[in-house]
C-alpha atoms as a PDB file:
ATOM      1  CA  UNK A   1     -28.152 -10.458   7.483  1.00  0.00           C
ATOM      2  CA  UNK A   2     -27.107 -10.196   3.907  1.00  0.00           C
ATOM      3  CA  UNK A   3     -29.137  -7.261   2.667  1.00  0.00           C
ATOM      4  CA  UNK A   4     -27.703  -4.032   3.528  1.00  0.00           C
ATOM      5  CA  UNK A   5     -29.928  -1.807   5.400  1.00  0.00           C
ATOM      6  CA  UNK A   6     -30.547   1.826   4.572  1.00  0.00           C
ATOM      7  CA  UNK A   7     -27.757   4.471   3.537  1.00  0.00           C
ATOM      8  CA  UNK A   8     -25.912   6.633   6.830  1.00  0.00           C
ATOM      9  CA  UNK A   9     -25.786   3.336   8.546  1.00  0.00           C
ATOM     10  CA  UNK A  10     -23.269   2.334  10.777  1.00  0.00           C
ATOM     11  CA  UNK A  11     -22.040  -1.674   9.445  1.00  0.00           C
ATOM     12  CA  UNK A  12     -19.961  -4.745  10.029  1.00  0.00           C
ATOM     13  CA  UNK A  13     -19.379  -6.428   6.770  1.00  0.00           C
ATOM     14  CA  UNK A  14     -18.108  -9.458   6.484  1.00  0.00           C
ATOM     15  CA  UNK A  15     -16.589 -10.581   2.831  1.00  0.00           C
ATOM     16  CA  UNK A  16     -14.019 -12.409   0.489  1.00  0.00           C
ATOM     17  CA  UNK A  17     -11.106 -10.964  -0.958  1.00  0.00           C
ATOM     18  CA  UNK A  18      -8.779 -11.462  -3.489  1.00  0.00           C
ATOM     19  CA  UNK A  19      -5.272 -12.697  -2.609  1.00  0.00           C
ATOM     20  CA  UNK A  20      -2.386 -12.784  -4.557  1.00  0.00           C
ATOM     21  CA  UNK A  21       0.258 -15.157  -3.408  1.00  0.00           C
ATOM     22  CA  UNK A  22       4.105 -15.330  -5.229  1.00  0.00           C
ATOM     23  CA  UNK A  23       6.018 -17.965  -5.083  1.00  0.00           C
ATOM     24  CA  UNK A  24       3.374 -20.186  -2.952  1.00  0.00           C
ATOM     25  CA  UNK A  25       2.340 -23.863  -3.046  1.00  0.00           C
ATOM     26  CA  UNK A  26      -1.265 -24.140  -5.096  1.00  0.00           C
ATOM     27  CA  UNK A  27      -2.803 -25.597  -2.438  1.00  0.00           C
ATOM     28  CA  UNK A  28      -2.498 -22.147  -0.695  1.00  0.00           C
ATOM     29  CA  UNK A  29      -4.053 -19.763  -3.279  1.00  0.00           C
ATOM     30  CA  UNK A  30      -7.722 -18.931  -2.182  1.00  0.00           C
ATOM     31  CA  UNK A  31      -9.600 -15.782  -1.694  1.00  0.00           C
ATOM     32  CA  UNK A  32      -9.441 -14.463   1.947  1.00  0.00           C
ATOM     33  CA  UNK A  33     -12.246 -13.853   4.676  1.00  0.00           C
ATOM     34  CA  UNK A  34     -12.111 -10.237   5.518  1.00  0.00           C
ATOM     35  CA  UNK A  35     -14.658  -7.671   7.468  1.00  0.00           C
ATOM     36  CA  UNK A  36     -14.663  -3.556   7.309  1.00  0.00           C
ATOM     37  CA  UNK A  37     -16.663  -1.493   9.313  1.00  0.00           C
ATOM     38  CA  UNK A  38     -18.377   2.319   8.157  1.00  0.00           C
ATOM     39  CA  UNK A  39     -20.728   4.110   7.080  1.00  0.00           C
ATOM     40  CA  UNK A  40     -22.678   2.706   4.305  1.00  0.00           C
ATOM     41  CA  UNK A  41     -22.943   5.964   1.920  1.00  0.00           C
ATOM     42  CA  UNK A  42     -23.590   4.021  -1.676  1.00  0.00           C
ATOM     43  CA  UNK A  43     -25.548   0.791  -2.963  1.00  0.00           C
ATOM     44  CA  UNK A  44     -25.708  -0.388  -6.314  1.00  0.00           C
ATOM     45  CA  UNK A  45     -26.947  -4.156  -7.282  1.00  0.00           C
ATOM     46  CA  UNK A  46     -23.414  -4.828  -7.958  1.00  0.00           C
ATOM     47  CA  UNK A  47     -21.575  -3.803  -4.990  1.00  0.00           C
ATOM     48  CA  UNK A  48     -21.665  -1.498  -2.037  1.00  0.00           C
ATOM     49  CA  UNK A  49     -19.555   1.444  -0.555  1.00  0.00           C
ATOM     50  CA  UNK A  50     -18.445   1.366   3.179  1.00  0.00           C
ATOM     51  CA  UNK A  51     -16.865   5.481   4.124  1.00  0.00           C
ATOM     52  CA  UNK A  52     -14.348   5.060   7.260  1.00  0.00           C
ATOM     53  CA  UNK A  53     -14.408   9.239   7.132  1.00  0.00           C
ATOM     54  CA  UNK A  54     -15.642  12.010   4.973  1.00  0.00           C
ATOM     55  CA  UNK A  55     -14.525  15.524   4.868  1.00  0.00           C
ATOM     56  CA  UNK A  56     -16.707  18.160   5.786  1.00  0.00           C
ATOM     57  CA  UNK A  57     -17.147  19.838   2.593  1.00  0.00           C
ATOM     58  CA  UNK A  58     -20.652  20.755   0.918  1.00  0.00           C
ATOM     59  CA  UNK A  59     -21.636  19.129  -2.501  1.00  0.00           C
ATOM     60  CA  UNK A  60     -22.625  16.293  -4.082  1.00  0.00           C
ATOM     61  CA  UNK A  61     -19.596  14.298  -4.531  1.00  0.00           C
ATOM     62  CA  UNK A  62     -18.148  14.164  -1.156  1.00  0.00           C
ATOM     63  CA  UNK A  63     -14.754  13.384  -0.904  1.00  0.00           C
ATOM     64  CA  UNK A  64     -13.436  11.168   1.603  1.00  0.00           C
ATOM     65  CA  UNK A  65     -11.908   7.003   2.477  1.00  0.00           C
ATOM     66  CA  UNK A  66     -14.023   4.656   0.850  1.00  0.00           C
ATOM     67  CA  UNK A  67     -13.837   1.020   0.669  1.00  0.00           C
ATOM     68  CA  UNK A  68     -16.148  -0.597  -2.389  1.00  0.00           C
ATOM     69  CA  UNK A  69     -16.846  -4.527  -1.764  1.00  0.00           C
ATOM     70  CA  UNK A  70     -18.364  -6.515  -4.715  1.00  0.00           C
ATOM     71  CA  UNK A  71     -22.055  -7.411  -3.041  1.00  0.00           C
ATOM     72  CA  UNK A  72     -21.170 -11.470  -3.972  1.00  0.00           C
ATOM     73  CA  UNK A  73     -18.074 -10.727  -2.295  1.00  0.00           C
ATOM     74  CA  UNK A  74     -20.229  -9.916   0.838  1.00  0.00           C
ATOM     75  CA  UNK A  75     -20.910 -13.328   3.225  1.00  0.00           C
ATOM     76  CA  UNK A  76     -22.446 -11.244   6.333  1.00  0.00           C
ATOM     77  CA  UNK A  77     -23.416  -7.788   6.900  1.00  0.00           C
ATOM     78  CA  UNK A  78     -24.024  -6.664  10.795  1.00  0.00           C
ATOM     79  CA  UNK A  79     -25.643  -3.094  11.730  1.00  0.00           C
ATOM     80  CA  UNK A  80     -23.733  -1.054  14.030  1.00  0.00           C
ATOM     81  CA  UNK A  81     -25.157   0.672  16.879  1.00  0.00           C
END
């Protein structure tokens, strides 16, 4: 699954990120696989937001740990139950 379902749901993402290597043979610099796991609390046609927690405080702009992925980034996205 590559869509993302609806928003309060539990997901496994899978996606590409960048990498930044120093001193490093070419052949070695490529973006690398990597998956995070949340909430889904915001999605946008250019890229979605995963929460891993959220204080409890009222209002409209939570605050809270938040991990935004590019959605071309994204190869796989898994629901959680």
């Amino acid at each position: 699954m590559k869509r993302f379902p609806k928003i309060s749901t539990r997901v496994h993402v899978e996606w590409m990120d960048c990498a930044g290597y120093v001193n490093a043979p070419l052949s070695l610099a490529k973006p690398l696989p990597c998956w995070s796991e949340g909430i889904l609390v915001k999605k946008t046609k250019d890229y979605v937001v995963l929460a891993s927690s959220q204080y409890r405080d009222e209002g409209d702009d939570p605050t809270g740990d938040y991990t935004a992925i590019p959605s071309v980034w994204v190869k796989n996205v898994r629901v959680l139950k």
